[in-house]
PDB file of N, CA and C in Angstrom:
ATOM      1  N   UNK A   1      14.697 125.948  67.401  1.00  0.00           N
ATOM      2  CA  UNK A   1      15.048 125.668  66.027  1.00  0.00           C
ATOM      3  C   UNK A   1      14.239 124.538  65.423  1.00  0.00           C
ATOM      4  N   UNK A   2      13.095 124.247  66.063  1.00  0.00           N
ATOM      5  CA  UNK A   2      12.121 123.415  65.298  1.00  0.00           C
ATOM      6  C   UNK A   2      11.349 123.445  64.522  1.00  0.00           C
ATOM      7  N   UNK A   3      11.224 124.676  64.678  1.00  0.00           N
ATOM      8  CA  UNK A   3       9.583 124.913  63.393  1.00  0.00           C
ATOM      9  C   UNK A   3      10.403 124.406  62.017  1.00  0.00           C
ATOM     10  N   UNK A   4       9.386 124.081  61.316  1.00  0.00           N
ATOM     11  CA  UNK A   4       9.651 123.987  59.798  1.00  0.00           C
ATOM     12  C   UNK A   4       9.045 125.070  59.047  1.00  0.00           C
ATOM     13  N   UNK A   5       9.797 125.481  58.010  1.00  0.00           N
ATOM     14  CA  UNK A   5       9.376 126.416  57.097  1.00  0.00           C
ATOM     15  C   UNK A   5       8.853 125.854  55.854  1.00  0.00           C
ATOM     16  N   UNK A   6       8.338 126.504  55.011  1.00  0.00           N
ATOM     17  CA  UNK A   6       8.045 125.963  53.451  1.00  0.00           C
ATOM     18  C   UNK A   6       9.099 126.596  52.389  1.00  0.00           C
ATOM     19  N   UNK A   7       9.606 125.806  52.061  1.00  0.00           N
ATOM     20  CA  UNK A   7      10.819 125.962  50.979  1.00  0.00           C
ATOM     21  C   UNK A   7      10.451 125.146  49.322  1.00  0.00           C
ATOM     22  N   UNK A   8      10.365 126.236  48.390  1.00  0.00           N
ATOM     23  CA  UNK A   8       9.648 125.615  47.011  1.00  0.00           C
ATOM     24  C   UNK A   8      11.244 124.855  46.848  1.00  0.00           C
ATOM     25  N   UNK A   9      12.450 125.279  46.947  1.00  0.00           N
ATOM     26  CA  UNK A   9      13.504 124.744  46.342  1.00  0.00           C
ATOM     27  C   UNK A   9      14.434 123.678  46.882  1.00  0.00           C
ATOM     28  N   UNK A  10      13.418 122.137  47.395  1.00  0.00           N
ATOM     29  CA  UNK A  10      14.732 121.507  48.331  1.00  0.00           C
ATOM     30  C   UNK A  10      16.033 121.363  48.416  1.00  0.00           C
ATOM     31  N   UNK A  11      16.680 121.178  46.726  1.00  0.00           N
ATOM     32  CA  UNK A  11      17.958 120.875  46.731  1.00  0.00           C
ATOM     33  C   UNK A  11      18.579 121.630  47.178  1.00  0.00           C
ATOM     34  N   UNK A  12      18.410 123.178  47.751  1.00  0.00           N
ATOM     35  CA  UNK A  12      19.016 124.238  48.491  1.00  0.00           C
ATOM     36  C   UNK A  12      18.778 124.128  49.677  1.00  0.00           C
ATOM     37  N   UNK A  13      18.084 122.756  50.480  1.00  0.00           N
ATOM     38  CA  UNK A  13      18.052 123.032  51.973  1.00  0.00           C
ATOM     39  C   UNK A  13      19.198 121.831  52.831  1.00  0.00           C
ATOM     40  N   UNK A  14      19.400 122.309  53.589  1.00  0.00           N
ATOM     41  CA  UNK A  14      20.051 121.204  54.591  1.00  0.00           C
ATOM     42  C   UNK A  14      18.999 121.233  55.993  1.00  0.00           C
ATOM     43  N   UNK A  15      19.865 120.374  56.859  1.00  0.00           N
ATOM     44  CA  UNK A  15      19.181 120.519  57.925  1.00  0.00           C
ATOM     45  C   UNK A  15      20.335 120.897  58.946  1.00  0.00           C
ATOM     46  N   UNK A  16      19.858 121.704  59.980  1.00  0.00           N
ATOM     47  CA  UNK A  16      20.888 122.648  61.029  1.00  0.00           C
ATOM     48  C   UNK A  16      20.145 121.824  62.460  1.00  0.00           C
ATOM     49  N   UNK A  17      21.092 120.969  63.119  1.00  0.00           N
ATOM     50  CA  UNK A  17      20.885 120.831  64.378  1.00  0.00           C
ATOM     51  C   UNK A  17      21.509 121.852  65.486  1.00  0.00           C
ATOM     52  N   UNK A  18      21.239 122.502  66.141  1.00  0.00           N
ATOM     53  CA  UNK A  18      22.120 123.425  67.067  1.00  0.00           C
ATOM     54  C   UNK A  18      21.651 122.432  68.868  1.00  0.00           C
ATOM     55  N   UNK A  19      22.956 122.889  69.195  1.00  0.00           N
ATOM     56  CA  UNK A  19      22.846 121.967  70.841  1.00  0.00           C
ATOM     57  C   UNK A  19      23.513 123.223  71.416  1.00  0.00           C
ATOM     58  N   UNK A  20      23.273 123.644  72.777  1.00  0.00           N
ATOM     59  CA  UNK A  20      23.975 124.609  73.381  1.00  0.00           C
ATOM     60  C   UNK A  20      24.509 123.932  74.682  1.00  0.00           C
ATOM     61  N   UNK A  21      25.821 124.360  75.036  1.00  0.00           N
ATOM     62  CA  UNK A  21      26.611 124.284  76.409  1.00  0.00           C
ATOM     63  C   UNK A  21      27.159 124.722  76.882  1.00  0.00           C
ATOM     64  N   UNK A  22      26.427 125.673  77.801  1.00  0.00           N
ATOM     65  CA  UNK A  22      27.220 126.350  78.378  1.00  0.00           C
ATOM     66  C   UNK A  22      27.803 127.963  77.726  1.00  0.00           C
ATOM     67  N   UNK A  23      28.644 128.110  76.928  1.00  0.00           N
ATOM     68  CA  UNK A  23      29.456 129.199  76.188  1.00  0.00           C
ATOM     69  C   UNK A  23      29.195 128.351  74.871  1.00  0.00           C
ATOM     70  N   UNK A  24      29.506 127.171  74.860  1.00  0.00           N
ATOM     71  CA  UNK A  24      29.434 126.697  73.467  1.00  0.00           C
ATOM     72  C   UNK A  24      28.562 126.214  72.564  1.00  0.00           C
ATOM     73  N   UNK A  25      28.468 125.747  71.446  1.00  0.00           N
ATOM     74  CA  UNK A  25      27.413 126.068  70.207  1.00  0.00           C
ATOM     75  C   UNK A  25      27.595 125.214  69.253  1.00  0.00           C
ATOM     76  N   UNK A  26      27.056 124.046  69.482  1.00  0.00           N
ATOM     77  CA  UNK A  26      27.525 122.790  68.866  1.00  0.00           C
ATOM     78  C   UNK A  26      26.838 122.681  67.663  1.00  0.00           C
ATOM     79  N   UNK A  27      26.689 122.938  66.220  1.00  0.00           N
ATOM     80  CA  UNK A  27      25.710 122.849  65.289  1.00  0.00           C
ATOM     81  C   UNK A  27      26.340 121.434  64.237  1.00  0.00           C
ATOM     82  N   UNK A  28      25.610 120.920  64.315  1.00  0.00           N
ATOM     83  CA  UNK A  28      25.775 119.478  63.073  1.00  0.00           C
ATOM     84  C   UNK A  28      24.976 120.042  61.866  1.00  0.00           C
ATOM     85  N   UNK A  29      24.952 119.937  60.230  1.00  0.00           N
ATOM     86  CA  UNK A  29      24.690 120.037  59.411  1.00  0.00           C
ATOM     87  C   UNK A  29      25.154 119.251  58.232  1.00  0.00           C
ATOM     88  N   UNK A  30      23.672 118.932  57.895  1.00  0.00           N
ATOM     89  CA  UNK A  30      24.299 117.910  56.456  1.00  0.00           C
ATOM     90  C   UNK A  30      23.253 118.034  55.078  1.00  0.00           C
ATOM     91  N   UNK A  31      23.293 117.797  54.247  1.00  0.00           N
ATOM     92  CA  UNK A  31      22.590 118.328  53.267  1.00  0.00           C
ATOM     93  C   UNK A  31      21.677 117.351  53.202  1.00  0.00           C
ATOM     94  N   UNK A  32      20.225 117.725  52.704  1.00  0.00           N
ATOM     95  CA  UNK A  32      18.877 116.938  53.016  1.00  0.00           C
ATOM     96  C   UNK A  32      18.515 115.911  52.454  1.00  0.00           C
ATOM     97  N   UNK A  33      19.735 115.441  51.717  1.00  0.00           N
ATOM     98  CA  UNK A  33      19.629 114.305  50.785  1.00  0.00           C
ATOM     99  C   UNK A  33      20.436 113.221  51.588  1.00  0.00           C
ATOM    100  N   UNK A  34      20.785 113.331  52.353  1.00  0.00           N
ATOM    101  CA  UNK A  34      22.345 112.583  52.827  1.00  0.00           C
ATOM    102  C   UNK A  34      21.471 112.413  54.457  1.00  0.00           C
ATOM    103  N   UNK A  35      20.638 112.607  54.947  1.00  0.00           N
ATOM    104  CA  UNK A  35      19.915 112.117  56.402  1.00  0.00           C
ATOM    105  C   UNK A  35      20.045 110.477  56.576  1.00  0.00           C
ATOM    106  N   UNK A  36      20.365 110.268  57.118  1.00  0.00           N
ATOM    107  CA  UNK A  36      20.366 109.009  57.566  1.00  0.00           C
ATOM    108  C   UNK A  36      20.947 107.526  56.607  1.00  0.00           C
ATOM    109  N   UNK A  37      21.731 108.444  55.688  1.00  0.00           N
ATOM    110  CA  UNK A  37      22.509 107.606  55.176  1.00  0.00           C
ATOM    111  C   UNK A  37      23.692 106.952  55.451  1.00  0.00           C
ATOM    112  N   UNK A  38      24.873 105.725  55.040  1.00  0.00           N
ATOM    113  CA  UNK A  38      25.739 105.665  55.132  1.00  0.00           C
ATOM    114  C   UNK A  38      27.131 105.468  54.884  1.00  0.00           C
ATOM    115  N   UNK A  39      27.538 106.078  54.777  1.00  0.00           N
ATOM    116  CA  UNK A  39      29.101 106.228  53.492  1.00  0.00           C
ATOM    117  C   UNK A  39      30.004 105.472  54.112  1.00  0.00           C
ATOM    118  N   UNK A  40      30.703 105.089  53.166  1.00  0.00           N
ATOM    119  CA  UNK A  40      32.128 103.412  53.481  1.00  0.00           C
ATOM    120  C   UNK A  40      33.104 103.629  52.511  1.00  0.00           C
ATOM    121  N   UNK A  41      34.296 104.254  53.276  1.00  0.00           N
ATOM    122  CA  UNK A  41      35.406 104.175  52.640  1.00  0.00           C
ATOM    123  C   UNK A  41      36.592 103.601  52.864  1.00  0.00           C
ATOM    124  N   UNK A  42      36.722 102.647  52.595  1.00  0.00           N
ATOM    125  CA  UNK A  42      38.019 101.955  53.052  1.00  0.00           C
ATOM    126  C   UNK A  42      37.641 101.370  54.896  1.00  0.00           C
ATOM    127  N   UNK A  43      38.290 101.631  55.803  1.00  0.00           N
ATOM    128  CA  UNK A  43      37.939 101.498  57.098  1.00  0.00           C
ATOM    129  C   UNK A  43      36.841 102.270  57.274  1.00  0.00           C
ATOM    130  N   UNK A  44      36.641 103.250  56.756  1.00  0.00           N
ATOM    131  CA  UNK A  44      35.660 104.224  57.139  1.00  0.00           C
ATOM    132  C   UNK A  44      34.597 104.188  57.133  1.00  0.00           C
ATOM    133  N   UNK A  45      33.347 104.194  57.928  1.00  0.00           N
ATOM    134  CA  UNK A  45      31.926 103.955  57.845  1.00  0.00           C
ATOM    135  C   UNK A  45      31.482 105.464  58.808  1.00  0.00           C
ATOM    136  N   UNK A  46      31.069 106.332  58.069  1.00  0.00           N
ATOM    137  CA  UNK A  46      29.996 107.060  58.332  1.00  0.00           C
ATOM    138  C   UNK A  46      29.118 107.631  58.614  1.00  0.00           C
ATOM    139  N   UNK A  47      28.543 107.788  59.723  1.00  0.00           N
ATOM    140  CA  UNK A  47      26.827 107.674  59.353  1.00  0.00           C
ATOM    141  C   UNK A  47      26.201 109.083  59.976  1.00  0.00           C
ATOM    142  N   UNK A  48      25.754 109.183  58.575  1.00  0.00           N
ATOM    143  CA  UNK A  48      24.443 110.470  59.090  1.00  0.00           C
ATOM    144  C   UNK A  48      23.791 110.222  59.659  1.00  0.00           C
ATOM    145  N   UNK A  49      23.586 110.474  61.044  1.00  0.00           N
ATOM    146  CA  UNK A  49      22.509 109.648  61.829  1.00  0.00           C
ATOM    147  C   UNK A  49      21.286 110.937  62.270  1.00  0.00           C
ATOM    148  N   UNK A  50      20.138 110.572  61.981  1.00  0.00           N
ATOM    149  CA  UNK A  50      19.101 111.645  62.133  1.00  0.00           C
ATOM    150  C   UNK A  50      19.209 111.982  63.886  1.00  0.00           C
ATOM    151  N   UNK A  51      20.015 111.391  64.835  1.00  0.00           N
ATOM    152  CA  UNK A  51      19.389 111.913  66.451  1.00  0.00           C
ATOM    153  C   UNK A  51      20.743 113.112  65.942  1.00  0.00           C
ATOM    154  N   UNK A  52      21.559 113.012  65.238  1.00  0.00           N
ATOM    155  CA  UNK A  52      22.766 113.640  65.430  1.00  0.00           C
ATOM    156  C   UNK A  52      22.181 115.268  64.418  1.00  0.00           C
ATOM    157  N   UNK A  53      22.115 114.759  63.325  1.00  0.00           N
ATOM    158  CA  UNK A  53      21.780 115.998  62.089  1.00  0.00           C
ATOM    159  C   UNK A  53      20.554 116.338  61.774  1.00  0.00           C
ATOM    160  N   UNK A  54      19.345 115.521  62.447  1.00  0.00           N
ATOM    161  CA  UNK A  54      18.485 116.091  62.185  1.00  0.00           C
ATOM    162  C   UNK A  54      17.903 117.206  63.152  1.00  0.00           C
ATOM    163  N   UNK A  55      17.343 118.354  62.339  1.00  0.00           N
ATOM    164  CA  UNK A  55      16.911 119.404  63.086  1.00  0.00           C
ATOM    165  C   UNK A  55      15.956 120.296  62.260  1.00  0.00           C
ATOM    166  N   UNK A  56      16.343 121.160  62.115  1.00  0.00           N
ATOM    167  CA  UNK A  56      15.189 122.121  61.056  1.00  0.00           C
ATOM    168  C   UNK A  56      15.938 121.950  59.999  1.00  0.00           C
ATOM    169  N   UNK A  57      14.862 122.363  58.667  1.00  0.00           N
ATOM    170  CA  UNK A  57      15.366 122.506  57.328  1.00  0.00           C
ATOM    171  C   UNK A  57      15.429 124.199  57.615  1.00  0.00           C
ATOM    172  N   UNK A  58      16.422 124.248  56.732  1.00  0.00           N
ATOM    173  CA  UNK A  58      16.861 126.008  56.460  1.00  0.00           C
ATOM    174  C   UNK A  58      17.351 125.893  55.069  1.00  0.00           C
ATOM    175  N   UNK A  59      18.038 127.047  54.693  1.00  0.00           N
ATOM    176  CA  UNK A  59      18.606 127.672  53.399  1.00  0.00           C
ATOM    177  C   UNK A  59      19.966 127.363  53.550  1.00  0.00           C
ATOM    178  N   UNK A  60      20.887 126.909  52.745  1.00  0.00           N
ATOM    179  CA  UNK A  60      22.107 126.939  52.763  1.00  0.00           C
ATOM    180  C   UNK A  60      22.638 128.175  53.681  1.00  0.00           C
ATOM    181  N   UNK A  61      22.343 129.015  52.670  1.00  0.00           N
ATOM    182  CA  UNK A  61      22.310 130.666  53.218  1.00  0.00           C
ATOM    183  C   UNK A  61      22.668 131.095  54.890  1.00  0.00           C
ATOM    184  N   UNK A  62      21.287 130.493  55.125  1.00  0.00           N
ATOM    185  CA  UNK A  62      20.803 130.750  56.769  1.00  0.00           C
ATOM    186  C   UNK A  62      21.794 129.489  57.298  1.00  0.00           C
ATOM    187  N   UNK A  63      22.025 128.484  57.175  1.00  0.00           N
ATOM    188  CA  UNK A  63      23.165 127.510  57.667  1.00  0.00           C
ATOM    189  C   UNK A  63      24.573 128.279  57.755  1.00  0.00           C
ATOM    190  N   UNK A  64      24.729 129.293  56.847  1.00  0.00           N
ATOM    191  CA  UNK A  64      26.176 129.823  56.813  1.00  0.00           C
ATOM    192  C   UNK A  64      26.028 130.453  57.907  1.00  0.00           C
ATOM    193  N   UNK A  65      25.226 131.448  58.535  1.00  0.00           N
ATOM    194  CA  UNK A  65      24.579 132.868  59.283  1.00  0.00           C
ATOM    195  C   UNK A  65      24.951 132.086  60.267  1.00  0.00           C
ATOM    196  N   UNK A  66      24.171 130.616  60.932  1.00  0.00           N
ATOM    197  CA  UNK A  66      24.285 130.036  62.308  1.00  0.00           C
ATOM    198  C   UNK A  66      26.393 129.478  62.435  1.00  0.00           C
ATOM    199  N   UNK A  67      26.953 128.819  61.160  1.00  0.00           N
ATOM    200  CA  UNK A  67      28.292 128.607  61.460  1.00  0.00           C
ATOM    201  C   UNK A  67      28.773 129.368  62.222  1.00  0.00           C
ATOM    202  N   UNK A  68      29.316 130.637  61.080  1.00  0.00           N
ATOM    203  CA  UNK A  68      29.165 131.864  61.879  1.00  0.00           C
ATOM    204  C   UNK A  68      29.167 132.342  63.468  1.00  0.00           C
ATOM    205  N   UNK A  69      28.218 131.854  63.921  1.00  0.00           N
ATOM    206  CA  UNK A  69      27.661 132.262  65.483  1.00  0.00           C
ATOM    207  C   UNK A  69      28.128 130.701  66.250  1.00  0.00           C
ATOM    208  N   UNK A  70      28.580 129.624  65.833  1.00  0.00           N
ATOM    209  CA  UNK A  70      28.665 128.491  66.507  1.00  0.00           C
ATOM    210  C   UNK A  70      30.559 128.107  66.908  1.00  0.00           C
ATOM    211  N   UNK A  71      30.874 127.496  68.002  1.00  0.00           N
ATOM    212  CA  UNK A  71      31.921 126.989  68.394  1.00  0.00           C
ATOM    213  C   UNK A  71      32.376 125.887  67.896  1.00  0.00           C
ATOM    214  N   UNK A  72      31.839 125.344  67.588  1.00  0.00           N
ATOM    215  CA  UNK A  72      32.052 123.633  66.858  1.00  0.00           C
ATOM    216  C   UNK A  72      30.833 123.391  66.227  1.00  0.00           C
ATOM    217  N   UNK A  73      31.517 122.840  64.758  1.00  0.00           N
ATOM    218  CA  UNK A  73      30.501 122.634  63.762  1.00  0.00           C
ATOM    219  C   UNK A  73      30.896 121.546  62.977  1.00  0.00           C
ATOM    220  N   UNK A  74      30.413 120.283  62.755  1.00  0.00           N
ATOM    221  CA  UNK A  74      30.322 119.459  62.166  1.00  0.00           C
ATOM    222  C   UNK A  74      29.442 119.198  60.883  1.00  0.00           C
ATOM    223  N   UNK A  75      30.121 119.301  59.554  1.00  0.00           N
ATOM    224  CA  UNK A  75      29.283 119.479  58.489  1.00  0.00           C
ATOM    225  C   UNK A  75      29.523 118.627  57.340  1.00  0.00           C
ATOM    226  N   UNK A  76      28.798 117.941  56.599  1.00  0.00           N
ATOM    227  CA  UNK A  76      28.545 116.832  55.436  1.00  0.00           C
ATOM    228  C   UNK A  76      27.175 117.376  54.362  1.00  0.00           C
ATOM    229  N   UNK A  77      28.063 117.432  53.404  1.00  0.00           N
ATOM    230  CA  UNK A  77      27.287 117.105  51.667  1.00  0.00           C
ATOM    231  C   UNK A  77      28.005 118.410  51.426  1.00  0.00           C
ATOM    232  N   UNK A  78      27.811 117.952  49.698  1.00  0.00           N
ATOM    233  CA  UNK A  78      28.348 118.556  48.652  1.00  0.00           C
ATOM    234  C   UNK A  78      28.067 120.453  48.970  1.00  0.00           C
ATOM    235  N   UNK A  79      26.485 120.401  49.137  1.00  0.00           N
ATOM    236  CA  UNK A  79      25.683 121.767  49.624  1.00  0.00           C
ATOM    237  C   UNK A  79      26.637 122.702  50.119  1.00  0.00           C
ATOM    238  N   UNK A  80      26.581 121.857  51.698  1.00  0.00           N
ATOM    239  CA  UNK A  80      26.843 122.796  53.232  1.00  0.00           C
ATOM    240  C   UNK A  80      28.454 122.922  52.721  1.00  0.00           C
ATOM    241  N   UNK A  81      29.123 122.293  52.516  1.00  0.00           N
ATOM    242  CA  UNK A  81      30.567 122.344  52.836  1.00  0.00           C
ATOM    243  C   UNK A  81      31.243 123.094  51.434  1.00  0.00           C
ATOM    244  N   UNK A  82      30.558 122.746  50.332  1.00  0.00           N
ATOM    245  CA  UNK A  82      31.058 124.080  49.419  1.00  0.00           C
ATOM    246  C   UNK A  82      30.749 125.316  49.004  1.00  0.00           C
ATOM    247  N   UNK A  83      29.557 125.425  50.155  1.00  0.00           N
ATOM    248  CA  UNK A  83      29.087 127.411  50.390  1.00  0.00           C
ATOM    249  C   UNK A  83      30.109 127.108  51.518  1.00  0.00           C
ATOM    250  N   UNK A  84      30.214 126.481  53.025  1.00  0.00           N
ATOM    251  CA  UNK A  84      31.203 127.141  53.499  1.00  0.00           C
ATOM    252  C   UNK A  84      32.684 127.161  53.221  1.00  0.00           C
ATOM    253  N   UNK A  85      33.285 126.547  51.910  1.00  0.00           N
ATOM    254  CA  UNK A  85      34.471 126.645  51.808  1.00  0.00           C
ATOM    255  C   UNK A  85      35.096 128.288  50.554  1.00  0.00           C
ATOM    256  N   UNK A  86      33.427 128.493  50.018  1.00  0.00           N
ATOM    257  CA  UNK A  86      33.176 129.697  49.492  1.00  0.00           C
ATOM    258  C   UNK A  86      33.110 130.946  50.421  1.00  0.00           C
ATOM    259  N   UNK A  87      32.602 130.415  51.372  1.00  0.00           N
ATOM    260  CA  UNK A  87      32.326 131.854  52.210  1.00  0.00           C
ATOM    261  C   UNK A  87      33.873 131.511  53.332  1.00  0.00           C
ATOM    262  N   UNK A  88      34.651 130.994  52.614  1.00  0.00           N
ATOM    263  CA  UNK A  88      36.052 130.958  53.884  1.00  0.00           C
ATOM    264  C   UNK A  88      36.158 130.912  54.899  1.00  0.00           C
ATOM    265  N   UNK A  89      35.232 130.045  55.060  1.00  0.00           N
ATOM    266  CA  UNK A  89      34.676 128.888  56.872  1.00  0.00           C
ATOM    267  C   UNK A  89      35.481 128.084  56.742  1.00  0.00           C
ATOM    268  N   UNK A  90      35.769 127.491  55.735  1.00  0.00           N
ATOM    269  CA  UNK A  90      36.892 126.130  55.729  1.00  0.00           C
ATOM    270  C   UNK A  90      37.693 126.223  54.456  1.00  0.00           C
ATOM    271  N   UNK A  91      38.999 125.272  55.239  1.00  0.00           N
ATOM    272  CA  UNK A  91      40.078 125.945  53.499  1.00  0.00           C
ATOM    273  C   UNK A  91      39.654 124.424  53.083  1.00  0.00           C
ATOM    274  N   UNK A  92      39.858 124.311  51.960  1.00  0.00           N
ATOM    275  CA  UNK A  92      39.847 123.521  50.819  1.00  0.00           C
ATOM    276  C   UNK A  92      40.129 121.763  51.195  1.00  0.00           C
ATOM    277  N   UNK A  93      41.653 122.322  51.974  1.00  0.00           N
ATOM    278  CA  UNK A  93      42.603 121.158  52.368  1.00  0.00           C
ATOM    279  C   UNK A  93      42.442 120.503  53.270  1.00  0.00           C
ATOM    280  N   UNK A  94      41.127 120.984  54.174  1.00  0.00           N
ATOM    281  CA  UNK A  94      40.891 120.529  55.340  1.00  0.00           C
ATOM    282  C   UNK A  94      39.301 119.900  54.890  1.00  0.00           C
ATOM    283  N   UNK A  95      39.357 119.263  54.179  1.00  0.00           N
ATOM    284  CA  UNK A  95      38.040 118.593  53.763  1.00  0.00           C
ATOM    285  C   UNK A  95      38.183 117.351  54.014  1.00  0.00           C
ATOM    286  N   UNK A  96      37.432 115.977  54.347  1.00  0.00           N
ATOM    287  CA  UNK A  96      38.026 115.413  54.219  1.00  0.00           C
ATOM    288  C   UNK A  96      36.818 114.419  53.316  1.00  0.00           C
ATOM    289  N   UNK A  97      36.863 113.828  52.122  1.00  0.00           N
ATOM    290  CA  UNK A  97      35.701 112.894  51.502  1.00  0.00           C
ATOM    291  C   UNK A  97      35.290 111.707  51.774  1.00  0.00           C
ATOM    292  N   UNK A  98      34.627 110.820  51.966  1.00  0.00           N
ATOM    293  CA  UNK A  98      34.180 109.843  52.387  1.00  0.00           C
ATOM    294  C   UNK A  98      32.651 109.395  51.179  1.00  0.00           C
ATOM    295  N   UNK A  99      32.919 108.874  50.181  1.00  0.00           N
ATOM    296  CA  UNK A  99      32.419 107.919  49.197  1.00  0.00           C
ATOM    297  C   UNK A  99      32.287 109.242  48.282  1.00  0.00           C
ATOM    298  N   UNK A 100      33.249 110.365  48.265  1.00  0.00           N
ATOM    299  CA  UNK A 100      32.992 111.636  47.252  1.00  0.00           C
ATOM    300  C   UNK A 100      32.279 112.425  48.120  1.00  0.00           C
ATOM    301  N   UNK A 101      32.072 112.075  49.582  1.00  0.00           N
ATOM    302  CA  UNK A 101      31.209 113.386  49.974  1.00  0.00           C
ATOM    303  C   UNK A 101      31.945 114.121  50.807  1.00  0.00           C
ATOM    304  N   UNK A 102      32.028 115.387  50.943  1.00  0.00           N
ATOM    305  CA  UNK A 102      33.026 116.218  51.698  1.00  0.00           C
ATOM    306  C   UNK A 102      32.003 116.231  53.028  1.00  0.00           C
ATOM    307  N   UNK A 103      33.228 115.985  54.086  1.00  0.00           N
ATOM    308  CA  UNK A 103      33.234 116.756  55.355  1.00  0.00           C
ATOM    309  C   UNK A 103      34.060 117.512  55.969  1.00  0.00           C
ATOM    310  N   UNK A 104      33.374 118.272  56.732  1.00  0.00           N
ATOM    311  CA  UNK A 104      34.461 119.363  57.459  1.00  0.00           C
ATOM    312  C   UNK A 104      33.667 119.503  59.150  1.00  0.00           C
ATOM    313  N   UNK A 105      34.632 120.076  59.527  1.00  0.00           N
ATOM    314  CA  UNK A 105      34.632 120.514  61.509  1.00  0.00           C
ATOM    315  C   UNK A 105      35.485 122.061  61.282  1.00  0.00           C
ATOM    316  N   UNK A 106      34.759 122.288  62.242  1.00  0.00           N
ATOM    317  CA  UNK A 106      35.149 124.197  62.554  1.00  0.00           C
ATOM    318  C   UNK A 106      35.037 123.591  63.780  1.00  0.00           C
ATOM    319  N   UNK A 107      36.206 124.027  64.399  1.00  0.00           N
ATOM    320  CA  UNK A 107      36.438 124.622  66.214  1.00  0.00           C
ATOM    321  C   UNK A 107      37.051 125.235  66.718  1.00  0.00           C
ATOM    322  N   UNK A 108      36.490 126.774  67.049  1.00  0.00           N
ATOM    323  CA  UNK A 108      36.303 127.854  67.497  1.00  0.00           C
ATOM    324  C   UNK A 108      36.972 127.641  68.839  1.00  0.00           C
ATOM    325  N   UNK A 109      37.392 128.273  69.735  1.00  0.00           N
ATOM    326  CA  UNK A 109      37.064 128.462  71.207  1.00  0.00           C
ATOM    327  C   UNK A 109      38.124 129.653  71.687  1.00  0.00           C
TER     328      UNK A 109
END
């Protein structure tokens, strides 16, 4: 999952880390604006950390395709988490925001 592609439209890309173990299918995703940033809410500190989310750039699209196929998924920005709460990967209520930015976890098993 390393190569990079050429994408004319960034604000439509995130980045898809996938880790495999075993049976399971660990994918982190966060939208390509939000890499290595860090959000503070109340107790809460954050951090997109690039060893964690960085991986290939893809398509929103193609990020939904790998959820999909993964056991545990950890996901941040506006992007990733409201195509998957569109495509009914995650309900609504199970979001949780941190400085206005939604996150969510899928776990499968």
């Amino acid at each position: 999952m390393k190569s990079e592609k050429q994408y004319p439209n960034k604000s439509k890309l995130v980045y898809v880390n996938l880790r495999r173990w075993g049976n399971y299918v660990l994918t982190a995703i966060c939208d390509v604006d939000l890499l290595g940033k860090v959000l503070r809410e109340g107790k809460i500190v954050f951090e997109i950390r690039k060893e964690f989310y960085e991986g290939s750039q893809v398509t929103v699209e193609e990020a939904i395709d790998l959820i999909e196929q993964s056991t545990i998924v950890n996901m941040v920005g506006h992007l990733i988490v409201g195509k998957a709460i569109e495509a009914g990967l995650v309900h609504p209520e199970a979001v949780l925001r941190i400085e206005g930015v939604p996150h969510a976890q899928i776990v499968r098993f």
